[in-house]
PDB file of N, CA and C in Angstrom:
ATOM      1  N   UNK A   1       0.823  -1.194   0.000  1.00  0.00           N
ATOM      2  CA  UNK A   1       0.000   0.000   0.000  1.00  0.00           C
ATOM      3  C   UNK A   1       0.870   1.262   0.000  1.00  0.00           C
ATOM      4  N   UNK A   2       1.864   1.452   0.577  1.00  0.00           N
ATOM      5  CA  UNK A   2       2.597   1.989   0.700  1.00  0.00           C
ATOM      6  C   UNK A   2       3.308   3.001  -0.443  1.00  0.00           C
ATOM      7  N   UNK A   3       3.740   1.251  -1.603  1.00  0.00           N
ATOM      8  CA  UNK A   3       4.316   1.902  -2.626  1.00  0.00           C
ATOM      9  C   UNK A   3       3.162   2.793  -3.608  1.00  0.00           C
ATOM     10  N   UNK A   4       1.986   1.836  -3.808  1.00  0.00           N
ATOM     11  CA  UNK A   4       0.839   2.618  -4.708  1.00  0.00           C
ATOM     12  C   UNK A   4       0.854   4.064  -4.153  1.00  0.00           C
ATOM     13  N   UNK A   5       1.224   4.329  -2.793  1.00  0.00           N
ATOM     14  CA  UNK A   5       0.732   5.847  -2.246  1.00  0.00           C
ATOM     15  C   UNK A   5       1.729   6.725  -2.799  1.00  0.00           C
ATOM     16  N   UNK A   6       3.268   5.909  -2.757  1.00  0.00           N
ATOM     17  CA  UNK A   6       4.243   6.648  -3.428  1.00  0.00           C
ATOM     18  C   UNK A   6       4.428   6.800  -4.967  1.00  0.00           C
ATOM     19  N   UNK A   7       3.629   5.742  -5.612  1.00  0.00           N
ATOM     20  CA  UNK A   7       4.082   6.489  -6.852  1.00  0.00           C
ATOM     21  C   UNK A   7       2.782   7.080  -7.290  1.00  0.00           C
ATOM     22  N   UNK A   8       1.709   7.202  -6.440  1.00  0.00           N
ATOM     23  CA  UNK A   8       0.546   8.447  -6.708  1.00  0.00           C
ATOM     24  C   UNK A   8       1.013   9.586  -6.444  1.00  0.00           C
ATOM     25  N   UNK A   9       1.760   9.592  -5.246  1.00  0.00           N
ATOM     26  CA  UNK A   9       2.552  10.862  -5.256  1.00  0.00           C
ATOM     27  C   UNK A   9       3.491  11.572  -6.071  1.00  0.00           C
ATOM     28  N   UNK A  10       3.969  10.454  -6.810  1.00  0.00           N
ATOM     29  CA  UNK A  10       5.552  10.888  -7.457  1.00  0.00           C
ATOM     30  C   UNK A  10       4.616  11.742  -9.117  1.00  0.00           C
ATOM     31  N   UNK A  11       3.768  10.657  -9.411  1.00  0.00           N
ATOM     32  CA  UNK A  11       2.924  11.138 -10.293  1.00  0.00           C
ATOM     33  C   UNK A  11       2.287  12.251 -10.293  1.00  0.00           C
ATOM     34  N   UNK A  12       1.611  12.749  -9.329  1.00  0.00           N
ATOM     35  CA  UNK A  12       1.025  13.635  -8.790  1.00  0.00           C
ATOM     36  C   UNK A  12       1.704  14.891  -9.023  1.00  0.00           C
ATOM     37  N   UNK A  13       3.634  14.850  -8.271  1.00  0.00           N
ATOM     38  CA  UNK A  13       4.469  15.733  -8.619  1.00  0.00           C
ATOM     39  C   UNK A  13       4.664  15.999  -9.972  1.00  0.00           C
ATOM     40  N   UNK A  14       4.739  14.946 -10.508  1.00  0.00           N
ATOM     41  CA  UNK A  14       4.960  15.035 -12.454  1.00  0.00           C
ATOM     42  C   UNK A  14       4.036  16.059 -12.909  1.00  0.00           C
ATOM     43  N   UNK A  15       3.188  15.596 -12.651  1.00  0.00           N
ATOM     44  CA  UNK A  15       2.010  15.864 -13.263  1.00  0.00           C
ATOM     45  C   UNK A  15       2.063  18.113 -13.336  1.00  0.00           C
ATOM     46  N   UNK A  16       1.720  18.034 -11.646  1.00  0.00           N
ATOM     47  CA  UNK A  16       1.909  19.423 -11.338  1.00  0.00           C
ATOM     48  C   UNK A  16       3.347  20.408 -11.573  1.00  0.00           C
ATOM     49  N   UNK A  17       4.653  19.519 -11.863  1.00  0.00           N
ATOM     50  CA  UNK A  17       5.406  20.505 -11.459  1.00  0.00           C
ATOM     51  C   UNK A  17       6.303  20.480 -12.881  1.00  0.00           C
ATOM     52  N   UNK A  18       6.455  19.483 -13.276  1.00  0.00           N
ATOM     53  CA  UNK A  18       7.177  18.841 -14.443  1.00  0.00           C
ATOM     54  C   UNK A  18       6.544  18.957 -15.725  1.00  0.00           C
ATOM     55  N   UNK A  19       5.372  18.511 -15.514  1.00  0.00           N
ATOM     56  CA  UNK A  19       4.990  19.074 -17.140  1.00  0.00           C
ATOM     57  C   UNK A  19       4.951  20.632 -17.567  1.00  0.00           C
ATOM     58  N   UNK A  20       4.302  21.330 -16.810  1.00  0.00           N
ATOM     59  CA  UNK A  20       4.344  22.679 -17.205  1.00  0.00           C
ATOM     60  C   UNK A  20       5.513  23.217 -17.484  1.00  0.00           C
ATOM     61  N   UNK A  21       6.615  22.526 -16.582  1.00  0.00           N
ATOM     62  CA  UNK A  21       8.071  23.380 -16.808  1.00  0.00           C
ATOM     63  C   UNK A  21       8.166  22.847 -18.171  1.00  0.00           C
ATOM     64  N   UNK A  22       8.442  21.768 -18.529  1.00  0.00           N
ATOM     65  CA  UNK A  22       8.335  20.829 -19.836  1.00  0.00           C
ATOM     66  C   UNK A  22       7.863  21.773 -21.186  1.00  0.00           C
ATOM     67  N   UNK A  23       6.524  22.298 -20.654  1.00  0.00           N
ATOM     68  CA  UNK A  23       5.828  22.468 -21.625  1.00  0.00           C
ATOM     69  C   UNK A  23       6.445  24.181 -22.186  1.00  0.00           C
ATOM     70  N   UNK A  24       6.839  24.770 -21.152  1.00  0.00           N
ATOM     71  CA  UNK A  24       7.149  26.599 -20.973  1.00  0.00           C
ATOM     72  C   UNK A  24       9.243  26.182 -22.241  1.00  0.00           C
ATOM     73  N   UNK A  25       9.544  24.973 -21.841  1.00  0.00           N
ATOM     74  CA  UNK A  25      10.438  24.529 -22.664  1.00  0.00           C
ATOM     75  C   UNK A  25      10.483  25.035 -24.153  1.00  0.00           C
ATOM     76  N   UNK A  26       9.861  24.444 -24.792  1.00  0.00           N
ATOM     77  CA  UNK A  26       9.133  24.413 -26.414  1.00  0.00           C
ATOM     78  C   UNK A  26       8.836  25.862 -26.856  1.00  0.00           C
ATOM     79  N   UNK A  27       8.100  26.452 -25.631  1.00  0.00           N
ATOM     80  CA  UNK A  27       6.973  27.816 -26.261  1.00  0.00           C
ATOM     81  C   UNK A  27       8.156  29.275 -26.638  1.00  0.00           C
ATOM     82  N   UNK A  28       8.006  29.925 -27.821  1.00  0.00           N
ATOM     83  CA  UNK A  28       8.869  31.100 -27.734  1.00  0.00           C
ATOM     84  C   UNK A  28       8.876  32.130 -27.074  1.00  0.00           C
ATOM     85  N   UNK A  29       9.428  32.726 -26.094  1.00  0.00           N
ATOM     86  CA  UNK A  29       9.650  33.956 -25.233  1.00  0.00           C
ATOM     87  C   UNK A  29       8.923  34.744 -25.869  1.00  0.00           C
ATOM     88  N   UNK A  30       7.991  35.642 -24.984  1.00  0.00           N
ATOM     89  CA  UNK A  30       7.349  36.916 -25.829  1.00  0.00           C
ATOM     90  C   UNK A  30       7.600  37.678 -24.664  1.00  0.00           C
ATOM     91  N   UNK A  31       8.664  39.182 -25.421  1.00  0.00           N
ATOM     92  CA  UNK A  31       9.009  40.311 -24.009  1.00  0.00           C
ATOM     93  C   UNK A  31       8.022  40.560 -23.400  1.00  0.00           C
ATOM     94  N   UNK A  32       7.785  41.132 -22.374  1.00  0.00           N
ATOM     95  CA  UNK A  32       6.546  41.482 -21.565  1.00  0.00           C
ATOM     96  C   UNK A  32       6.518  43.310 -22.486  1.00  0.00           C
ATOM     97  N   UNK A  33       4.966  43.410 -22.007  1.00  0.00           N
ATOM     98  CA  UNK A  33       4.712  44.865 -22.751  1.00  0.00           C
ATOM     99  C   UNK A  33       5.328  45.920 -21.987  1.00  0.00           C
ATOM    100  N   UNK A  34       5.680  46.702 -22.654  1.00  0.00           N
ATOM    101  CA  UNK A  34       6.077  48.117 -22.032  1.00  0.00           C
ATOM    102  C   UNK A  34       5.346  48.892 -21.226  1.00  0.00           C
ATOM    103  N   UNK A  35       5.384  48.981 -20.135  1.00  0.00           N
ATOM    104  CA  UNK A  35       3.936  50.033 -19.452  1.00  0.00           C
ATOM    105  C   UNK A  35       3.581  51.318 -19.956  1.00  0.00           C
ATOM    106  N   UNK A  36       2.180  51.864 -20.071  1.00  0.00           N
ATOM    107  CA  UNK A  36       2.397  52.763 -20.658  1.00  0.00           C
ATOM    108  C   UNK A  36       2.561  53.909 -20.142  1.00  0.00           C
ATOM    109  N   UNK A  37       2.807  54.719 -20.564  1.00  0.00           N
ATOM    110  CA  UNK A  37       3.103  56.285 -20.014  1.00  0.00           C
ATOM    111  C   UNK A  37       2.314  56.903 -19.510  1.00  0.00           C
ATOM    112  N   UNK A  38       2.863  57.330 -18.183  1.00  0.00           N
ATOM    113  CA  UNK A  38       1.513  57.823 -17.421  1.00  0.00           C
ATOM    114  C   UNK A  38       1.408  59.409 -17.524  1.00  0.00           C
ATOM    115  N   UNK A  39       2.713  59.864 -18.381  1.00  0.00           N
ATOM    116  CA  UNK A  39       2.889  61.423 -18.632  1.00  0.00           C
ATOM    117  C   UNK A  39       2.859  61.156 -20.575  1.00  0.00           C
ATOM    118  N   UNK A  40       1.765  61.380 -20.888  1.00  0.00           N
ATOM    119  CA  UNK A  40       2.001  61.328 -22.643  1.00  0.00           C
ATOM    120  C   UNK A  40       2.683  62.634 -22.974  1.00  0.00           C
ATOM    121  N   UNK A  41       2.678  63.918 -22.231  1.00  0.00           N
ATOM    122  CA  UNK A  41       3.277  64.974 -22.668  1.00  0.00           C
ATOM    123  C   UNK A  41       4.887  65.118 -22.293  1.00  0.00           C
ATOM    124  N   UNK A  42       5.479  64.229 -21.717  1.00  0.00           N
ATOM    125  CA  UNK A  42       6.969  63.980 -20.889  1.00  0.00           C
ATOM    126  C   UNK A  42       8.139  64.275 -22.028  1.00  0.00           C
ATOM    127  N   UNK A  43       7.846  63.916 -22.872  1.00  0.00           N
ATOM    128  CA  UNK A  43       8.676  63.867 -24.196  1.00  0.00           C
ATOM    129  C   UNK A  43       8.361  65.222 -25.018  1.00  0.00           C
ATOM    130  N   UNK A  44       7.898  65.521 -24.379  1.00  0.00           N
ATOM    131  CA  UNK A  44       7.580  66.901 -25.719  1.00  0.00           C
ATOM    132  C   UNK A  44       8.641  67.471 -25.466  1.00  0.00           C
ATOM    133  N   UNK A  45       9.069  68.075 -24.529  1.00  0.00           N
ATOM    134  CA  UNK A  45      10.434  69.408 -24.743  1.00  0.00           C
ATOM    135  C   UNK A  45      11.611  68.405 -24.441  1.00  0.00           C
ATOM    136  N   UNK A  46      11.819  67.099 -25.177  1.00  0.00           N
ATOM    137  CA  UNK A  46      12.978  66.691 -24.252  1.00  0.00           C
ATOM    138  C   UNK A  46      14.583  67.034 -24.725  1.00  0.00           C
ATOM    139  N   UNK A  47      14.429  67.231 -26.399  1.00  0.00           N
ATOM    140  CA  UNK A  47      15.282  67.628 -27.414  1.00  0.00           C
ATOM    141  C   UNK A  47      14.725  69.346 -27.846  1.00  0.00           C
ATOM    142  N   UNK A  48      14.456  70.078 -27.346  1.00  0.00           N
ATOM    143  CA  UNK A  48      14.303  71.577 -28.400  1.00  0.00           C
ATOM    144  C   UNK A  48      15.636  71.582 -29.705  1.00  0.00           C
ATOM    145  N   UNK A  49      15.493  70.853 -31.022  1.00  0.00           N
ATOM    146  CA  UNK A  49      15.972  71.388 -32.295  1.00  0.00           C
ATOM    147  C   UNK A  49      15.925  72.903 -32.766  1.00  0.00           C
ATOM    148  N   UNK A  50      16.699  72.918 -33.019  1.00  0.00           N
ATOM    149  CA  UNK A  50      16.502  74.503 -34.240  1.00  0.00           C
ATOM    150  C   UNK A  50      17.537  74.415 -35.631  1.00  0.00           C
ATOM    151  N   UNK A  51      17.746  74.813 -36.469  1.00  0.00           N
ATOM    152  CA  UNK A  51      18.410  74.142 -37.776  1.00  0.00           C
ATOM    153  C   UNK A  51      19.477  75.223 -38.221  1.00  0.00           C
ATOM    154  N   UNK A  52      20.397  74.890 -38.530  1.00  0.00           N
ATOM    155  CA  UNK A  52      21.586  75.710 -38.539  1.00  0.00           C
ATOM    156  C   UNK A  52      21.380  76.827 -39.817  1.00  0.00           C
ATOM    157  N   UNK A  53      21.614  77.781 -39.760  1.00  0.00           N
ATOM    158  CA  UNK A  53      21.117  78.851 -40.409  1.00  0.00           C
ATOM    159  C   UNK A  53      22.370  78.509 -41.721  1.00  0.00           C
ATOM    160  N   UNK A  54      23.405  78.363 -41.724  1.00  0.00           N
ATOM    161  CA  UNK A  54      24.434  78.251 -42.685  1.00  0.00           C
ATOM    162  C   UNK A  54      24.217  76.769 -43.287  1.00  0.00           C
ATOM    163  N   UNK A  55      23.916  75.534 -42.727  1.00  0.00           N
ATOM    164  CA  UNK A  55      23.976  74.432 -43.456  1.00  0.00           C
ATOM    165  C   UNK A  55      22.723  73.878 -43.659  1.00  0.00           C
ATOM    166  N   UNK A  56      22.086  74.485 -42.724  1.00  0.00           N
ATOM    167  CA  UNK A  56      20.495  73.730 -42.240  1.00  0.00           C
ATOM    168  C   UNK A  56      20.209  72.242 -41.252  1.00  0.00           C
ATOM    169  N   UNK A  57      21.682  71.761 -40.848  1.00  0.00           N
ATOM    170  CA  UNK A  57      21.533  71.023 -40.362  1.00  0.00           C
ATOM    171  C   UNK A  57      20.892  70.605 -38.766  1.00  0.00           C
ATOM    172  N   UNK A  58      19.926  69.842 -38.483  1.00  0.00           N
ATOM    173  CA  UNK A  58      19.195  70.252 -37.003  1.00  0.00           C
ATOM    174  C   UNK A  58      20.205  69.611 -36.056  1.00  0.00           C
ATOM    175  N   UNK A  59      20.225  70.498 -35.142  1.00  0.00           N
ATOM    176  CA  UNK A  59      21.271  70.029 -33.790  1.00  0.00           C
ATOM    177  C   UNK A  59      20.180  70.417 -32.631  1.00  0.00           C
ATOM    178  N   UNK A  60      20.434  70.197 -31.427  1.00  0.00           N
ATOM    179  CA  UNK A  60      20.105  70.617 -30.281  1.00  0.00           C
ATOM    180  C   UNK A  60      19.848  72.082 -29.631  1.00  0.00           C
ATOM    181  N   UNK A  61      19.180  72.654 -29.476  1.00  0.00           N
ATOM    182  CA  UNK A  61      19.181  74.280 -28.958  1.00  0.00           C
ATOM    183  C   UNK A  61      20.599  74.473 -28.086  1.00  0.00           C
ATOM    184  N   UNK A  62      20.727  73.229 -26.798  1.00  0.00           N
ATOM    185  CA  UNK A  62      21.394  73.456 -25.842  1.00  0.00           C
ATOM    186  C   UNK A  62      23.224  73.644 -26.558  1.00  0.00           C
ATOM    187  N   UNK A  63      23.111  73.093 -27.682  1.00  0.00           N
ATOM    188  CA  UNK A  63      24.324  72.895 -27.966  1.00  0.00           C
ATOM    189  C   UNK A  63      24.722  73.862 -29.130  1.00  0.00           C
ATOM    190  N   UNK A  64      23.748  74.485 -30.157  1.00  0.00           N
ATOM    191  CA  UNK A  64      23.787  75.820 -30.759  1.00  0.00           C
ATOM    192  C   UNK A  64      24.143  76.931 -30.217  1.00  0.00           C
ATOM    193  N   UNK A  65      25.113  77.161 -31.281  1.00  0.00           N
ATOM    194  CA  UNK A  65      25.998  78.680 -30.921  1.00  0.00           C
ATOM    195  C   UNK A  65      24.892  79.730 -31.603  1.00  0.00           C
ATOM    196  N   UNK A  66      24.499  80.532 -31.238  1.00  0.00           N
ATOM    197  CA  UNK A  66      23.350  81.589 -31.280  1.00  0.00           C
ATOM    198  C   UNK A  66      24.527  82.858 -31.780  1.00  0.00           C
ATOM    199  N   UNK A  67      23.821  83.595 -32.596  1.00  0.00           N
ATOM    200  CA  UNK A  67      24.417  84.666 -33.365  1.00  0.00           C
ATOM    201  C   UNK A  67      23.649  85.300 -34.617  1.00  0.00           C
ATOM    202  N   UNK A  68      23.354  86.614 -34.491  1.00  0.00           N
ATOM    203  CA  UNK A  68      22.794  87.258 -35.606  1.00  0.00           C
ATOM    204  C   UNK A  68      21.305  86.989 -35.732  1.00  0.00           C
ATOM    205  N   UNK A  69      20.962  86.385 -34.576  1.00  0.00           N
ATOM    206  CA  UNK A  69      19.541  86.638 -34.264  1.00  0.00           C
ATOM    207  C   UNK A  69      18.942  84.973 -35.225  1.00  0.00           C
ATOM    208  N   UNK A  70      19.905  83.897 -35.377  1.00  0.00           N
ATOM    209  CA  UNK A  70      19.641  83.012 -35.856  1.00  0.00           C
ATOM    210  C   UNK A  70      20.761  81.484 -34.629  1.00  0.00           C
ATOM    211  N   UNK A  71      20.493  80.514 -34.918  1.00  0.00           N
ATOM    212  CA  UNK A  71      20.930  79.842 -34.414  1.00  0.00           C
ATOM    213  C   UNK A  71      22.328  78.746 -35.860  1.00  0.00           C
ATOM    214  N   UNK A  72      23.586  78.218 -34.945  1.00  0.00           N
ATOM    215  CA  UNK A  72      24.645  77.565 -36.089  1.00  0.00           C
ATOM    216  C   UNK A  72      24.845  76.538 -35.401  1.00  0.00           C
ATOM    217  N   UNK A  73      25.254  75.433 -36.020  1.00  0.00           N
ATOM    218  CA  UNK A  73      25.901  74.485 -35.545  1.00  0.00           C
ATOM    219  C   UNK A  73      26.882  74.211 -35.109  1.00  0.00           C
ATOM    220  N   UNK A  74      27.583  75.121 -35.621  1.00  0.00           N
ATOM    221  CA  UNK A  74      29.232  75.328 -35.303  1.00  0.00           C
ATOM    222  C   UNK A  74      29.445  76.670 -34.780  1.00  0.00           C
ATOM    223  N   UNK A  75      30.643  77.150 -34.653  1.00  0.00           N
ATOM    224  CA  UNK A  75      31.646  78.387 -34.448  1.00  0.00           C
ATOM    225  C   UNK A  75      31.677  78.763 -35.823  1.00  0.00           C
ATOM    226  N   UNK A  76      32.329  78.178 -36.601  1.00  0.00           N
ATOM    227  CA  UNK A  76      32.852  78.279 -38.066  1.00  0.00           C
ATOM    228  C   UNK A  76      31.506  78.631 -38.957  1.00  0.00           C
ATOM    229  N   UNK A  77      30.677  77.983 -38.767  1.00  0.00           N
ATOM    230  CA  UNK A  77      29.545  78.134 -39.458  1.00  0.00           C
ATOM    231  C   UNK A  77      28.588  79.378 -38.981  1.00  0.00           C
ATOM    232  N   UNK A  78      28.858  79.830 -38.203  1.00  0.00           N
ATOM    233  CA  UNK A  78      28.556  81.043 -36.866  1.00  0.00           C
ATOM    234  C   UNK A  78      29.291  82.127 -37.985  1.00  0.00           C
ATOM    235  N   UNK A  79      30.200  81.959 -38.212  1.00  0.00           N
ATOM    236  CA  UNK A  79      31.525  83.181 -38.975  1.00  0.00           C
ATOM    237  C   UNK A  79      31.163  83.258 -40.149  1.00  0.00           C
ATOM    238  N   UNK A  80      30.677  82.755 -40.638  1.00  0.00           N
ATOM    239  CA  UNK A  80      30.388  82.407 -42.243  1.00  0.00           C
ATOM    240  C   UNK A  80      29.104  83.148 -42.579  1.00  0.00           C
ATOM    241  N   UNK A  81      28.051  82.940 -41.403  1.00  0.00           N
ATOM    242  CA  UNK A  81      27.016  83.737 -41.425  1.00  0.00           C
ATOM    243  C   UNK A  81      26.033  82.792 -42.077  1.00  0.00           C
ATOM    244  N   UNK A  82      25.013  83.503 -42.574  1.00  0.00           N
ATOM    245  CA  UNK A  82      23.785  82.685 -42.716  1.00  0.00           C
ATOM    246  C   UNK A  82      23.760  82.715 -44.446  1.00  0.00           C
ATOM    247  N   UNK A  83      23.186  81.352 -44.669  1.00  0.00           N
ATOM    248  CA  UNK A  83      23.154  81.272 -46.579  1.00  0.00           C
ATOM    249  C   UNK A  83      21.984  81.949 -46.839  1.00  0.00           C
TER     250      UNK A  83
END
Protein backbone atom coordinates (compact mmCIF):
# COMPACT_ATOMS: atom_id res chain seq x y z
CA UNK A 1 0.00 0.00 0.00
CA UNK A 2 2.60 1.99 0.70
CA UNK A 3 4.32 1.90 -2.63
CA UNK A 4 0.84 2.62 -4.71
CA UNK A 5 0.73 5.85 -2.25
CA UNK A 6 4.24 6.65 -3.43
CA UNK A 7 4.08 6.49 -6.85
CA UNK A 8 0.55 8.45 -6.71
CA UNK A 9 2.55 10.86 -5.26
CA UNK A 10 5.55 10.89 -7.46
CA UNK A 11 2.92 11.14 -10.29
CA UNK A 12 1.02 13.63 -8.79
CA UNK A 13 4.47 15.73 -8.62
CA UNK A 14 4.96 15.03 -12.45
CA UNK A 15 2.01 15.86 -13.26
CA UNK A 16 1.91 19.42 -11.34
CA UNK A 17 5.41 20.51 -11.46
CA UNK A 18 7.18 18.84 -14.44
CA UNK A 19 4.99 19.07 -17.14
CA UNK A 20 4.34 22.68 -17.21
CA UNK A 21 8.07 23.38 -16.81
CA UNK A 22 8.33 20.83 -19.84
CA UNK A 23 5.83 22.47 -21.62
CA UNK A 24 7.15 26.60 -20.97
CA UNK A 25 10.44 24.53 -22.66
CA UNK A 26 9.13 24.41 -26.41
CA UNK A 27 6.97 27.82 -26.26
CA UNK A 28 8.87 31.10 -27.73
CA UNK A 29 9.65 33.96 -25.23
CA UNK A 30 7.35 36.92 -25.83
CA UNK A 31 9.01 40.31 -24.01
CA UNK A 32 6.55 41.48 -21.56
CA UNK A 33 4.71 44.87 -22.75
CA UNK A 34 6.08 48.12 -22.03
CA UNK A 35 3.94 50.03 -19.45
CA UNK A 36 2.40 52.76 -20.66
CA UNK A 37 3.10 56.29 -20.01
CA UNK A 38 1.51 57.82 -17.42
CA UNK A 39 2.89 61.42 -18.63
CA UNK A 40 2.00 61.33 -22.64
CA UNK A 41 3.28 64.97 -22.67
CA UNK A 42 6.97 63.98 -20.89
CA UNK A 43 8.68 63.87 -24.20
CA UNK A 44 7.58 66.90 -25.72
CA UNK A 45 10.43 69.41 -24.74
CA UNK A 46 12.98 66.69 -24.25
CA UNK A 47 15.28 67.63 -27.41
CA UNK A 48 14.30 71.58 -28.40
CA UNK A 49 15.97 71.39 -32.30
CA UNK A 50 16.50 74.50 -34.24
CA UNK A 51 18.41 74.14 -37.78
CA UNK A 52 21.59 75.71 -38.54
CA UNK A 53 21.12 78.85 -40.41
CA UNK A 54 24.43 78.25 -42.69
CA UNK A 55 23.98 74.43 -43.46
CA UNK A 56 20.50 73.73 -42.24
CA UNK A 57 21.53 71.02 -40.36
CA UNK A 58 19.19 70.25 -37.00
CA UNK A 59 21.27 70.03 -33.79
CA UNK A 60 20.10 70.62 -30.28
CA UNK A 61 19.18 74.28 -28.96
CA UNK A 62 21.39 73.46 -25.84
CA UNK A 63 24.32 72.90 -27.97
CA UNK A 64 23.79 75.82 -30.76
CA UNK A 65 26.00 78.68 -30.92
CA UNK A 66 23.35 81.59 -31.28
CA UNK A 67 24.42 84.67 -33.37
CA UNK A 68 22.79 87.26 -35.61
CA UNK A 69 19.54 86.64 -34.26
CA UNK A 70 19.64 83.01 -35.86
CA UNK A 71 20.93 79.84 -34.41
CA UNK A 72 24.64 77.56 -36.09
CA UNK A 73 25.90 74.48 -35.54
CA UNK A 74 29.23 75.33 -35.30
CA UNK A 75 31.65 78.39 -34.45
CA UNK A 76 32.85 78.28 -38.07
CA UNK A 77 29.54 78.13 -39.46
CA UNK A 78 28.56 81.04 -36.87
CA UNK A 79 31.53 83.18 -38.98
CA UNK A 80 30.39 82.41 -42.24
CA UNK A 81 27.02 83.74 -41.42
CA UNK A 82 23.78 82.68 -42.72
CA UNK A 83 23.15 81.27 -46.58
Amino acid sequence: MTRLLLWVLLFWLAYKYLLPALGRLGSPRVPPAAPPDTNPHAHDNAHDMVRCAHCGMFVPKAEAVAGDGAYFCSMPHRQAGKR
